[in-house]
C-alpha atoms as a PDB file:
ATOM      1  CA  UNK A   1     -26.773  -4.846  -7.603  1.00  0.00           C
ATOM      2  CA  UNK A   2     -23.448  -5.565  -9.353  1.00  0.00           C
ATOM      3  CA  UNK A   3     -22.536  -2.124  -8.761  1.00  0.00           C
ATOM      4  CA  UNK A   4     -23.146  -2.155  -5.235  1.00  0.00           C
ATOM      5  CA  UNK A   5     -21.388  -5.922  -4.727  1.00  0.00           C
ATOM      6  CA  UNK A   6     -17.947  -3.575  -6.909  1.00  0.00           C
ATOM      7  CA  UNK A   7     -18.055  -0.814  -4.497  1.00  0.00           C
ATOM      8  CA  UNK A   8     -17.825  -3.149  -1.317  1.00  0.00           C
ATOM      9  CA  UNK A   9     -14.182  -4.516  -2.595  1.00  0.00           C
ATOM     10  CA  UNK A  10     -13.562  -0.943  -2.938  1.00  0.00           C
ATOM     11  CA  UNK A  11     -11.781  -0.404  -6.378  1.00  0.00           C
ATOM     12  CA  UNK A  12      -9.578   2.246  -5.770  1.00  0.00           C
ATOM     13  CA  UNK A  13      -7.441   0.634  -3.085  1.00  0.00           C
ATOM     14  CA  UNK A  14      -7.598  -2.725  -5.739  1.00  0.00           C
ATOM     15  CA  UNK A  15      -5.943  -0.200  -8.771  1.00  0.00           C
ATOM     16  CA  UNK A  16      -3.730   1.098  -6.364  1.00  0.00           C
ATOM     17  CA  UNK A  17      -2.489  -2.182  -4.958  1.00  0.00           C
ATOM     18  CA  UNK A  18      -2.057  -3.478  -8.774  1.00  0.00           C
ATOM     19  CA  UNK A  19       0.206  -0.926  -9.825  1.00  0.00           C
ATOM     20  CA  UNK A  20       2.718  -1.852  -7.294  1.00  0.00           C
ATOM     21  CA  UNK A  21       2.110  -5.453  -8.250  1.00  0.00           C
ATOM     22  CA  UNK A  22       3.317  -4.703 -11.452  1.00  0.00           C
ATOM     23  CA  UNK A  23       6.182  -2.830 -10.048  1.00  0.00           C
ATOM     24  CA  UNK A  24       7.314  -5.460  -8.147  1.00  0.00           C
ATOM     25  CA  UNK A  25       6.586  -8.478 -10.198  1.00  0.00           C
ATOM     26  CA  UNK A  26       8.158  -6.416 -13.405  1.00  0.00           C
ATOM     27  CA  UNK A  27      11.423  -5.291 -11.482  1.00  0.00           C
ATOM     28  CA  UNK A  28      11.854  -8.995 -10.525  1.00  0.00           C
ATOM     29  CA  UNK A  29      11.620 -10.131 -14.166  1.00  0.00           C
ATOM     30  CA  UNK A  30      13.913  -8.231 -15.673  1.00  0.00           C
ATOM     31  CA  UNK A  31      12.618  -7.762 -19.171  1.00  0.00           C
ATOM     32  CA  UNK A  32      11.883 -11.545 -19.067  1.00  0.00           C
ATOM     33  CA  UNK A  33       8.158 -11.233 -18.958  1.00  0.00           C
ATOM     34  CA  UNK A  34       6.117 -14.245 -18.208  1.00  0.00           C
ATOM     35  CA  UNK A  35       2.643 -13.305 -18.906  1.00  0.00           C
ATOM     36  CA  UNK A  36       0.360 -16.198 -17.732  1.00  0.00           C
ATOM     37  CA  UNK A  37       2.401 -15.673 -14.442  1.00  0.00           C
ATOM     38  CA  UNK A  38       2.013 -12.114 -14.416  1.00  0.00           C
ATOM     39  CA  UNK A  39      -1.962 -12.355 -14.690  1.00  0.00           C
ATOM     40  CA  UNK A  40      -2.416 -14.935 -12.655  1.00  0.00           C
ATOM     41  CA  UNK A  41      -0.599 -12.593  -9.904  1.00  0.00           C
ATOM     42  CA  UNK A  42      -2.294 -10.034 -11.036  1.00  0.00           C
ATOM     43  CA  UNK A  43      -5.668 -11.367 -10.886  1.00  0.00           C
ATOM     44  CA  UNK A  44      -4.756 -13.559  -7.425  1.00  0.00           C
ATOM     45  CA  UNK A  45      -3.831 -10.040  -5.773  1.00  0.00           C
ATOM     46  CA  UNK A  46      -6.990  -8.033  -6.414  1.00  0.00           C
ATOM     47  CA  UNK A  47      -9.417 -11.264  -5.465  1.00  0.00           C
ATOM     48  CA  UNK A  48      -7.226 -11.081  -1.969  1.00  0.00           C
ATOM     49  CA  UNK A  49      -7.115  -7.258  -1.771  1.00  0.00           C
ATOM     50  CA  UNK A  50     -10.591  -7.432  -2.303  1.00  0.00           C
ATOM     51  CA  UNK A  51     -11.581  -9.721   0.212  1.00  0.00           C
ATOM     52  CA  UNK A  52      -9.805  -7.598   2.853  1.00  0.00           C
ATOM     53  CA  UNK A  53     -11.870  -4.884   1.879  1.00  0.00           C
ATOM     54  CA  UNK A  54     -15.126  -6.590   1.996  1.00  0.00           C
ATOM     55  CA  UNK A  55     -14.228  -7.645   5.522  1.00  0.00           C
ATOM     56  CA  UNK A  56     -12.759  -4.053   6.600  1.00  0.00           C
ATOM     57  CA  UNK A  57     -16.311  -2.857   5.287  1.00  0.00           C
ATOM     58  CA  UNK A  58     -18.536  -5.478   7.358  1.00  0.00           C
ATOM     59  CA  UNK A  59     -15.755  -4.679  10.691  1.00  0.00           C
ATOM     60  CA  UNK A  60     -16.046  -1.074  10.119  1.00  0.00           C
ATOM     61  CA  UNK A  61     -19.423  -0.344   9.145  1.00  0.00           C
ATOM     62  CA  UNK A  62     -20.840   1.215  13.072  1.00  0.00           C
ATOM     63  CA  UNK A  63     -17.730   3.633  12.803  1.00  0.00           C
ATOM     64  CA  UNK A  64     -17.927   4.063   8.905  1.00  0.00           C
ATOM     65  CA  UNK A  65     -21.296   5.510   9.773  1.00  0.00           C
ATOM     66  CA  UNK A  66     -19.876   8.226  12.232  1.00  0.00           C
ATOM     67  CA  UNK A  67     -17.867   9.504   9.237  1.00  0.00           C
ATOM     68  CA  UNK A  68     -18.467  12.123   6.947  1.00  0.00           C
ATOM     69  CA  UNK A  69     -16.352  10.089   4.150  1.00  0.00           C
ATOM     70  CA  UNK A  70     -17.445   6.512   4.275  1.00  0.00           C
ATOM     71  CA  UNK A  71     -21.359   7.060   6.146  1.00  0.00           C
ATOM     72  CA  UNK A  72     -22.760   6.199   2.247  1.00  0.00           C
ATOM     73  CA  UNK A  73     -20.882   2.858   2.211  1.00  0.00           C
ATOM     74  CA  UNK A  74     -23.043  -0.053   0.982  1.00  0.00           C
ATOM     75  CA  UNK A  75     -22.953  -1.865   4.072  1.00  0.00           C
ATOM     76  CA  UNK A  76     -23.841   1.469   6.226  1.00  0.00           C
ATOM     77  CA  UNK A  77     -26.566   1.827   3.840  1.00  0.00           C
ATOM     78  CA  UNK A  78     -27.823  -1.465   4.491  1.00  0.00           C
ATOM     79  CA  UNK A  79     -27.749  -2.286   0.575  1.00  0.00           C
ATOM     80  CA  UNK A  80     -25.826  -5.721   1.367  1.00  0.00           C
ATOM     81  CA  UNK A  81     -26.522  -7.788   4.694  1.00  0.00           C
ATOM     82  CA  UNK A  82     -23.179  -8.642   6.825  1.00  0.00           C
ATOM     83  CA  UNK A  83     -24.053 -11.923   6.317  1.00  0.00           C
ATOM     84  CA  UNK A  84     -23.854 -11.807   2.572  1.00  0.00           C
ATOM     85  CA  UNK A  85     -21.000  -9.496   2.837  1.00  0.00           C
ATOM     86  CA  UNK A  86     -18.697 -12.312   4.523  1.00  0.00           C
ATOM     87  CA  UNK A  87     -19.519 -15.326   2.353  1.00  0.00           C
ATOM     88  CA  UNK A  88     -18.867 -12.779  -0.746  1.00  0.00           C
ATOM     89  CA  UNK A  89     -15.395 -11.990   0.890  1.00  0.00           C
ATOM     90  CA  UNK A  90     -15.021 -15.371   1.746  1.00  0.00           C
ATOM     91  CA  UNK A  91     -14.937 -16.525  -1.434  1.00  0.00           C
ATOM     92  CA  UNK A  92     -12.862 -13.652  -3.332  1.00  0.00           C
ATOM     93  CA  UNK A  93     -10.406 -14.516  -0.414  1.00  0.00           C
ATOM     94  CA  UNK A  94     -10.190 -18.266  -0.831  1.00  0.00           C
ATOM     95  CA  UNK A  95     -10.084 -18.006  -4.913  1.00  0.00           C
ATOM     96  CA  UNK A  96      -7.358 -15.367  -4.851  1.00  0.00           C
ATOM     97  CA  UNK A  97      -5.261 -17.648  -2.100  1.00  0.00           C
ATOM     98  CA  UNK A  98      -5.872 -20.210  -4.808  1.00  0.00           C
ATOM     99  CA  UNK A  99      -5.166 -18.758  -7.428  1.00  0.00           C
ATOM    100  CA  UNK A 100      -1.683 -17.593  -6.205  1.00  0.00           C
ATOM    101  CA  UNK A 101      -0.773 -20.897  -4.641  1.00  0.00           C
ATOM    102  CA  UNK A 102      -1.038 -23.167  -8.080  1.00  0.00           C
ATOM    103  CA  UNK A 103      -0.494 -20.026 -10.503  1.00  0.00           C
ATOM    104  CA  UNK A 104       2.741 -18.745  -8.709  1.00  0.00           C
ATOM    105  CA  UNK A 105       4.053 -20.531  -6.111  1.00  0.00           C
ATOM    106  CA  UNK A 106       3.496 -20.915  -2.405  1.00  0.00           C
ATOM    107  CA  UNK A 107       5.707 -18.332  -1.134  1.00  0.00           C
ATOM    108  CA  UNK A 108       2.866 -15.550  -2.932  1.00  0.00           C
ATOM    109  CA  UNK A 109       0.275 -17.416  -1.302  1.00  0.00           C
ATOM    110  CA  UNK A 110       1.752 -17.098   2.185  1.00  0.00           C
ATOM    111  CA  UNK A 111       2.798 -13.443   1.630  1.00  0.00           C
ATOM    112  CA  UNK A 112      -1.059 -13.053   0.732  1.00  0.00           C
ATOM    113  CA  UNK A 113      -1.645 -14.117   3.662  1.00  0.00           C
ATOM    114  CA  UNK A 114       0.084 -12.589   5.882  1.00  0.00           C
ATOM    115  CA  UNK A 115      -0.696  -9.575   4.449  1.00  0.00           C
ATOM    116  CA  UNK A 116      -4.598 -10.370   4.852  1.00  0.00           C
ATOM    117  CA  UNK A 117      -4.296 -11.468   8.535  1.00  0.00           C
ATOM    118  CA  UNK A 118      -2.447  -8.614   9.384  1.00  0.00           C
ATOM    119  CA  UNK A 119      -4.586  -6.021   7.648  1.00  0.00           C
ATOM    120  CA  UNK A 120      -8.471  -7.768   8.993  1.00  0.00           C
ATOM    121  CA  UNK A 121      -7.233  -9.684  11.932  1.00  0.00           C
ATOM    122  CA  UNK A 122      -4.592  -7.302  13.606  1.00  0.00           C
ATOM    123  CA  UNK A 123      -5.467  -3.777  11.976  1.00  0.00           C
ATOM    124  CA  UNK A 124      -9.109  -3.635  11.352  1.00  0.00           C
ATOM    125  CA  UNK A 125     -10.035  -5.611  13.980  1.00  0.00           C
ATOM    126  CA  UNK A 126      -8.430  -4.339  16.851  1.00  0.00           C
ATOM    127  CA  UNK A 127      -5.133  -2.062  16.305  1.00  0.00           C
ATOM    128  CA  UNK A 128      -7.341   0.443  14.539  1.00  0.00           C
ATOM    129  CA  UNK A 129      -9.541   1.185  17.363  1.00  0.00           C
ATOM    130  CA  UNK A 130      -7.405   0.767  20.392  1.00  0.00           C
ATOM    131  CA  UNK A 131      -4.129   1.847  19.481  1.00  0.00           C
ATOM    132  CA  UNK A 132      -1.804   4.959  17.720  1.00  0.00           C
ATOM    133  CA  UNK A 133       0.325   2.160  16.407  1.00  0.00           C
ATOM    134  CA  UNK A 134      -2.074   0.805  14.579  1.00  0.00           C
ATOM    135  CA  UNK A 135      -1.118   3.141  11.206  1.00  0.00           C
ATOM    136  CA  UNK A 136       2.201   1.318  11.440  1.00  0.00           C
ATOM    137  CA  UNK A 137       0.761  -2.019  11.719  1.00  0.00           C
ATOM    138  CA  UNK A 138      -1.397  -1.330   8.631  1.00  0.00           C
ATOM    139  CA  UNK A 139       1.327  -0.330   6.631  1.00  0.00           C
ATOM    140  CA  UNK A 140       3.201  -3.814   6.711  1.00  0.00           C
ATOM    141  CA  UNK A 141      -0.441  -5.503   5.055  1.00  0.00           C
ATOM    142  CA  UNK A 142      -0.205  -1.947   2.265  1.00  0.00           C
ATOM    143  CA  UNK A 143       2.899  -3.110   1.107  1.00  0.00           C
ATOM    144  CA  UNK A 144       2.320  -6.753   0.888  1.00  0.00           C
ATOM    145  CA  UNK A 145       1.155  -6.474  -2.871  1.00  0.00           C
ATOM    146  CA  UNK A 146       4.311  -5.494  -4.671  1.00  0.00           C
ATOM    147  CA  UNK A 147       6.489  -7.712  -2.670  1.00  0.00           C
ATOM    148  CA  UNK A 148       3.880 -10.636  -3.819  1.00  0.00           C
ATOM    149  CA  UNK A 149       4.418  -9.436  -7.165  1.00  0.00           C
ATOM    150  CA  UNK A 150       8.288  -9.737  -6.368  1.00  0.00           C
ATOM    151  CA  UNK A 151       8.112 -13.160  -5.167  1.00  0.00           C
ATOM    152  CA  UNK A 152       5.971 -14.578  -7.622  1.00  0.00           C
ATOM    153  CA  UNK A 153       8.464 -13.978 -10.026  1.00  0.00           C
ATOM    154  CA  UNK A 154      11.983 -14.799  -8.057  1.00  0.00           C
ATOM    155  CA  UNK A 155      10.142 -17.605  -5.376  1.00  0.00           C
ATOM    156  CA  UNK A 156      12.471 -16.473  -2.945  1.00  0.00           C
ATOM    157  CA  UNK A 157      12.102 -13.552  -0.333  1.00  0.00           C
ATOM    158  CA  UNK A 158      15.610 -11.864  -1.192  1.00  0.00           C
ATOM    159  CA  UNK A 159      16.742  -8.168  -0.277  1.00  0.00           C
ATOM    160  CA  UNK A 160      15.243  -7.379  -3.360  1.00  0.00           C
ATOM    161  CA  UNK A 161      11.779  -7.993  -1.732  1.00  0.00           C
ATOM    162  CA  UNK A 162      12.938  -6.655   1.925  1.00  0.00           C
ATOM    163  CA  UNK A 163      13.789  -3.082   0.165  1.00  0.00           C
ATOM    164  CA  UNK A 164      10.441  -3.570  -1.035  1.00  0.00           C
ATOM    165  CA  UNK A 165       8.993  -4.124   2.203  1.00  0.00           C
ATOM    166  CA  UNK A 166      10.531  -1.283   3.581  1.00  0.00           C
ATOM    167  CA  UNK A 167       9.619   1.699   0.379  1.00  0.00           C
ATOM    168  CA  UNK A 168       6.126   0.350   0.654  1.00  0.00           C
ATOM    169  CA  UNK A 169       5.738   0.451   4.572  1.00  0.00           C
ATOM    170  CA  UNK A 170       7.359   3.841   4.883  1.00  0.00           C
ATOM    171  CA  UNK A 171       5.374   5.342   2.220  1.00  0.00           C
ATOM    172  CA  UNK A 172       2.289   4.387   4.110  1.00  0.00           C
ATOM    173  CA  UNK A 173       2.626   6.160   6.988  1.00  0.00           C
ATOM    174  CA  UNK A 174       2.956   9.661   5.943  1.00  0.00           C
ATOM    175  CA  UNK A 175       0.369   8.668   3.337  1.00  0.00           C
ATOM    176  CA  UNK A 176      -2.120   7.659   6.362  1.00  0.00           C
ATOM    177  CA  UNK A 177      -1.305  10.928   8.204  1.00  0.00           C
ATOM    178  CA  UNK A 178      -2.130  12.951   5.394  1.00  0.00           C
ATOM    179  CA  UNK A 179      -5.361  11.528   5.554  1.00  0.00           C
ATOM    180  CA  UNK A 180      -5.971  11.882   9.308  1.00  0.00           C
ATOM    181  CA  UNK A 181      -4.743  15.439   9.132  1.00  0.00           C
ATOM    182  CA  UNK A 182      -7.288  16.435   6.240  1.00  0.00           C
ATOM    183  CA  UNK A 183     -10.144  14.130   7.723  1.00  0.00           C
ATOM    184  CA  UNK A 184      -9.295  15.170  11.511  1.00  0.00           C
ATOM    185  CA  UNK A 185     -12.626  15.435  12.485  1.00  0.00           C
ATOM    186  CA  UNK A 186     -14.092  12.207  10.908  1.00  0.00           C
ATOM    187  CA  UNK A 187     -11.722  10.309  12.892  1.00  0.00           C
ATOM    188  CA  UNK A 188     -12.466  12.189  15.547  1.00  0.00           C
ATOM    189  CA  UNK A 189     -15.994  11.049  15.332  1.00  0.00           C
ATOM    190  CA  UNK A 190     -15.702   7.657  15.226  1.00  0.00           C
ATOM    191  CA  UNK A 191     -13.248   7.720  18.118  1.00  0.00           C
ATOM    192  CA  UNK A 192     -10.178   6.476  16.044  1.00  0.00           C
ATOM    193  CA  UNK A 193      -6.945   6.475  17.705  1.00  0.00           C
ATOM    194  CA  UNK A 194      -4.290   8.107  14.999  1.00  0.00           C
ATOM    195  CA  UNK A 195      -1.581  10.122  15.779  1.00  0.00           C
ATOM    196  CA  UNK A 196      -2.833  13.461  14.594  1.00  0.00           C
ATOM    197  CA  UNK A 197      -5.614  12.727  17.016  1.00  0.00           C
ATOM    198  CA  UNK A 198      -3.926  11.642  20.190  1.00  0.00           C
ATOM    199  CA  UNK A 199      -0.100  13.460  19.995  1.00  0.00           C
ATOM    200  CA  UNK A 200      -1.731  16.675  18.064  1.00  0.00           C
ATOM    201  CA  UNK A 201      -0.704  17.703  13.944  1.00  0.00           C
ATOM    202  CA  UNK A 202       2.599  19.538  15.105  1.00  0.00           C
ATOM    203  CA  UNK A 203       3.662  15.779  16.421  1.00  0.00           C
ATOM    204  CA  UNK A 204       1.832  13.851  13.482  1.00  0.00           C
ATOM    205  CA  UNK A 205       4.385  16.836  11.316  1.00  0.00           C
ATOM    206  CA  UNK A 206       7.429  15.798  12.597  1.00  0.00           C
ATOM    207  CA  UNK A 207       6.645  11.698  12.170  1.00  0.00           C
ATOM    208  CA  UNK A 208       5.592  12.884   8.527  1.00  0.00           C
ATOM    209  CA  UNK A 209       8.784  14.006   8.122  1.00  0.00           C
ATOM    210  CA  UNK A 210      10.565  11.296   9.280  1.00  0.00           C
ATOM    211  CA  UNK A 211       9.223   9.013   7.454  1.00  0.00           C
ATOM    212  CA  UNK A 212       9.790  10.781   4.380  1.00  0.00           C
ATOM    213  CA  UNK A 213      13.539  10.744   5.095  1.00  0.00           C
ATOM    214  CA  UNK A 214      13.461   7.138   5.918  1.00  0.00           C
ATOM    215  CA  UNK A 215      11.702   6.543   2.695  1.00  0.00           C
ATOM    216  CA  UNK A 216      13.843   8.143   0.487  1.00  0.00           C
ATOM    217  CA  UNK A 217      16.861   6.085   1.823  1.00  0.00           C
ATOM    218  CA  UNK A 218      14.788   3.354   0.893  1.00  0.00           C
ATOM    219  CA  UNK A 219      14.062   4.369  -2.230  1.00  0.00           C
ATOM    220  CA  UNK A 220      17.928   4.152  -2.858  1.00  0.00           C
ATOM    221  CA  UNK A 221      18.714   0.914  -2.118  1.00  0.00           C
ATOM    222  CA  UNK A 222      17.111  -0.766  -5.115  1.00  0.00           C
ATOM    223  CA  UNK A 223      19.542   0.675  -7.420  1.00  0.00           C
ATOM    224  CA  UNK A 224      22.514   0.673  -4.552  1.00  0.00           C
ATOM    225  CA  UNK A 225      21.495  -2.824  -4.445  1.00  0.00           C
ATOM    226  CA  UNK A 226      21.569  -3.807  -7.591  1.00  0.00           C
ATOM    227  CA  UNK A 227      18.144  -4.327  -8.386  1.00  0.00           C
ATOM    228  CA  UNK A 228      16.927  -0.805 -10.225  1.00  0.00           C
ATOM    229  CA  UNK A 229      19.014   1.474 -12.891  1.00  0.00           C
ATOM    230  CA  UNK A 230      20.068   5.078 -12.725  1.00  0.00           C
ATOM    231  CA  UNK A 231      17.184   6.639 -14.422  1.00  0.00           C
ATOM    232  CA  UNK A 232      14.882   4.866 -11.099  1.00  0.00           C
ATOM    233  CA  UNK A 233      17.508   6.646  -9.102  1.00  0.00           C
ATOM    234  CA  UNK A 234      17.045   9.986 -10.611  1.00  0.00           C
ATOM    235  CA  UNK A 235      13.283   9.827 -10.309  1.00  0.00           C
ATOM    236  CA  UNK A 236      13.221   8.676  -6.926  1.00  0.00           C
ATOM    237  CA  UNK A 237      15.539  11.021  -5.610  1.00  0.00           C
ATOM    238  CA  UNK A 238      13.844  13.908  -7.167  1.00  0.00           C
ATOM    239  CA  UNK A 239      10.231  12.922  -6.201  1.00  0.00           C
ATOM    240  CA  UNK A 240      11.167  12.047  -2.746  1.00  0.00           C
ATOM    241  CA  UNK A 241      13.074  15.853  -2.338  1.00  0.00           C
ATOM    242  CA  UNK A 242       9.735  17.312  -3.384  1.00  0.00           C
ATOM    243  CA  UNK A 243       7.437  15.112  -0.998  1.00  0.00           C
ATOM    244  CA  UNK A 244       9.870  15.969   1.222  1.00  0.00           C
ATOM    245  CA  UNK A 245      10.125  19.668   0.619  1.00  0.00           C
ATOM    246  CA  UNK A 246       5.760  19.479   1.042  1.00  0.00           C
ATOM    247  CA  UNK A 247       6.279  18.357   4.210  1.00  0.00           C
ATOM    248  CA  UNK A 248       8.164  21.004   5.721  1.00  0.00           C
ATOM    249  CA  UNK A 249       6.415  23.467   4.221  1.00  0.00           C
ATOM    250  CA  UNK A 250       3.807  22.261   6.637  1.00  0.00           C
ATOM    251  CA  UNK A 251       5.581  23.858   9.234  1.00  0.00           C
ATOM    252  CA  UNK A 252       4.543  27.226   8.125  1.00  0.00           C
ATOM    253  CA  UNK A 253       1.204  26.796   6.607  1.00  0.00           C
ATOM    254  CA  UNK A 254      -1.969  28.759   7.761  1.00  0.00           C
ATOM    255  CA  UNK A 255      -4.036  25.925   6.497  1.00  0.00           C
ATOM    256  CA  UNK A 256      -3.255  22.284   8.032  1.00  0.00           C
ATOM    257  CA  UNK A 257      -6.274  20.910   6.059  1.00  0.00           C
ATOM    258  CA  UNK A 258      -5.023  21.992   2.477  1.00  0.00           C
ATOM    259  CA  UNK A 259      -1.417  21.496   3.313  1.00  0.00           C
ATOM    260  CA  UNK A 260      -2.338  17.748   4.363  1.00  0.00           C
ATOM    261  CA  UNK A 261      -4.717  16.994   1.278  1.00  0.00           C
ATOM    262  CA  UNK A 262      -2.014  18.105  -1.208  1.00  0.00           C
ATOM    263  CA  UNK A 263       1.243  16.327   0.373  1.00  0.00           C
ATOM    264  CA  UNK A 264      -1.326  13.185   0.514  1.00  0.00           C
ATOM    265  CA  UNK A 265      -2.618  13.682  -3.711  1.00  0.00           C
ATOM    266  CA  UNK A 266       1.485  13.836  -4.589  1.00  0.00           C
ATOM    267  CA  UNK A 267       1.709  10.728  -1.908  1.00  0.00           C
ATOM    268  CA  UNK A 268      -0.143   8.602  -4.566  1.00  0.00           C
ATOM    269  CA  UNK A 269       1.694  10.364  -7.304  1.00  0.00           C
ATOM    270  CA  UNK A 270       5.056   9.469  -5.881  1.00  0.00           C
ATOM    271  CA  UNK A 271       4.368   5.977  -5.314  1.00  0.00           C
ATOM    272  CA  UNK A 272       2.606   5.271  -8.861  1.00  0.00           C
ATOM    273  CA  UNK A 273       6.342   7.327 -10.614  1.00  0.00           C
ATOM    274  CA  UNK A 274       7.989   4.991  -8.772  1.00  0.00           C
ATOM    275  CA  UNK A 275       6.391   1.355  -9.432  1.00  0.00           C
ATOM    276  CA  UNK A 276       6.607   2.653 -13.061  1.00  0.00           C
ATOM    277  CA  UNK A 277      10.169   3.355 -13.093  1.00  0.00           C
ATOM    278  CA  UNK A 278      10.957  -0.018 -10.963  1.00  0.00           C
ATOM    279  CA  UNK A 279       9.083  -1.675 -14.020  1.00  0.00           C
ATOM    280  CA  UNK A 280      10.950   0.407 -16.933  1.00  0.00           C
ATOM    281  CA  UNK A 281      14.688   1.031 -15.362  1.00  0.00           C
ATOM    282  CA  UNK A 282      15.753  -2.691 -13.486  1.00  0.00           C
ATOM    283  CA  UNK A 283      19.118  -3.956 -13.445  1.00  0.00           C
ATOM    284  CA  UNK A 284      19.722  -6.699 -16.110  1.00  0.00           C
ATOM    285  CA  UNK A 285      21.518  -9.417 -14.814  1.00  0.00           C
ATOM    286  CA  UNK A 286      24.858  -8.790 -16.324  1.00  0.00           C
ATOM    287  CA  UNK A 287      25.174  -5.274 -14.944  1.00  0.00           C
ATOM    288  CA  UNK A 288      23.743  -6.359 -11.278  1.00  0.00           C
ATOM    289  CA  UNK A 289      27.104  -5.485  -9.956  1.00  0.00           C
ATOM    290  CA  UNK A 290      27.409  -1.679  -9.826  1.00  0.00           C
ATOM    291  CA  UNK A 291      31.399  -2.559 -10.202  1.00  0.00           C
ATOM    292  CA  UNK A 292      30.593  -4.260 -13.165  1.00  0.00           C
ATOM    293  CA  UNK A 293      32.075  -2.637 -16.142  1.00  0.00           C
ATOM    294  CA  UNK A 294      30.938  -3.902 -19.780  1.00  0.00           C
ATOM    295  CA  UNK A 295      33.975  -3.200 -21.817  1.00  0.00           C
END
C-alpha cells in the first residue's frame, strides 16, 4: 500500500525537481551553506511537487487510461479512490506550503504557490486539454523549483532568479516536445492538444529549435550576470551546442520517434550538468563584477 500511495506523487518528477532545487538554492549561497535552510527547502519542495502530482493523477486519470504510458497508473487501476487521492494531496500540499513559509521565508511559499496553481489549476485542469499553449503554460510551474531554491536563500526575487525563470522555462518546452514527438500516438489517443499533434513534427522541429537557441542565451546570462563562473560557462555552452546540434539533425532523420527519444534522454542530461555546475562554479561575492580585477 505504501508503494502504491509513492508512485501517486510520482518520484521521478520529485528527483528531478530537487536537483534544480539544489542548483538554485546552492548558486544563491555562494559557498555559504545553511543546511537546516537547505533541507527544510528541500523537503518543503518535494511535499509541494508532490501534491501537484497527486492532483495531476486524480485530474488526469480518464485520459491517463487512453495512454499506452500512464494506463497502469494507481488511480487508473483503481488501487487508490479519488477521494483518498485528494485528502492525501491535500495534505502533502498544505505541509510543504508550511514548511516553506516558517522554514524559509514567505517569498518560497508564494513561489510554491504559484507554481502549484499554475501547474493543477491552469495546466492540468484546463490548458492541457483545450489548448497548444498549454506546454508553455506548464513550463512556468517546471521551473518554479529552482527559483524557490533561489529565493529561499536570497528572500528577494532578483535577476538572479528571473535568469532562472527563463533557463528553466525554455528548457521545458523542447523537453515536452520530445516527449509528444516519441509518444505521438498516446497523445493522440487521449485527444491532447500539443503542438506535434495540431501544427505537425516538421512545425513542433522548428519550435524545438528555437527554443534551444533561446535557452542557450539563457544559459549565459548567469555568468554574464554575475551570478555563475567560467567553468558554468564552458559547460553550458558546450552542452547547449550539442542539444542543439540533436535538434537539427532532426531535420534529416528517417526515424522521428528515435530522433525525439534521444534529444529528450540528453534533455534531462543537460539540465542535471547544469544545476550541478550552478552549484559547484557561482560567483563569490568579491568577484561578482566581471570588471573586477583581484590584484
Amino acid at each position: 500500500m505504501i508503494k502504491q500511495y509513492l508512485q501517486v506523487t510520482k518520484p521521478g518528477i520529485i528527483f528531478g525537481n530537487l536537483i534544480s532545487v539544489i542548483g538554485g538554492f546552492l548558486l544563491a549561497s555562494k559557498g555559504s551553506i545553511d543546511f537546516a535552510l537547505f533541507f527544510v527547502s528541500l523537503i518543503g519542495v518535494s511535499l509541494v511537487v508532490a501534491s501537484g502530482c497527486v492532483f495531476n493523477n486524480v485530474i488526469d486519470r480518464d485520459i491517463d487510461v487512453k495512454m499506452e504510458r500512464t494506463r497502469n497508473r494507481v488511480l487508473v487501476k483503481g488501487l487508490i479512490s479519488a477521494k483518498v487521492s485528494l485528502i492525501y494531496a491535500t495534505v502533502l500540499g498544505i505541509t510543504g506550503f508550511a514548511l516553506l513559509y516558517f522554514g524559509a521565508n514567505p517569498l518560497a511559499m508564494w513561489l510554491a504557490v504559484m507554481g502549484f496553481v499554475v501547474y493543477v489549476g491552469v495546466y492540468s485542469l484546463y490548458m492541457k486539454r483545450h489548448s497548444v499553449y498549454g506546454t508553455l503554460i506548464g513550463s512556468l510551474s517546471g521551473a518554479a523549483p529552482p527559483v524557490i531554491g533561489y529565493c529561499a536563500v536570497t528572500n528577494e526575487f532578483n535577476a538572479g532568479a528571473l535568469i532562472l525563470l527563463a533557463i528553466f522555462s525554455l528548457w521545458q518546452m523542447p523537453h515536452s516536445y520530445a516527449i509528444a514527438i516519441f509518444r505521438f500516438k498516446d497523445y493522440q489517443a487521449a485527444n491532447i492538444p500539443v503542438l506535434p499533434v495540431v501544427k505537425g513534427i516538421s512545425v513542433a522541429k522548428n519550435h524545438i529549435t528555437l527554443y534551444i537557441l533561446a535557452f542557450m542565451i539563457a544559459t549565459l546570462m548567469l555568468t554574464l550576470g554575475g551570478y555563475a563562473g567560467y567553468k558554468y560557462l564552458v559547460v553550458a555552452a558546450a552542452v547547449s551546442i550539442w542539444w542543439l546540434g540533436m535538434a537539427l539533425s532532426g531535420y534529416k532523420t528517417s526515424n522521428d520517434r528515435v530522433w525525439a527519444r534521444k534529444l529528450f534522454v540528453f534533455s534531462i542530461f543537460a539540465i542535471t550538468t547544469l544545476s550541478v555546475m550552478m552549484s559547484v562554479d557561482f560567483m563569490a561575492p568579491a568577484s561578482k563584477d566581471l570588471l573586477t580585477y583581484v590584484w
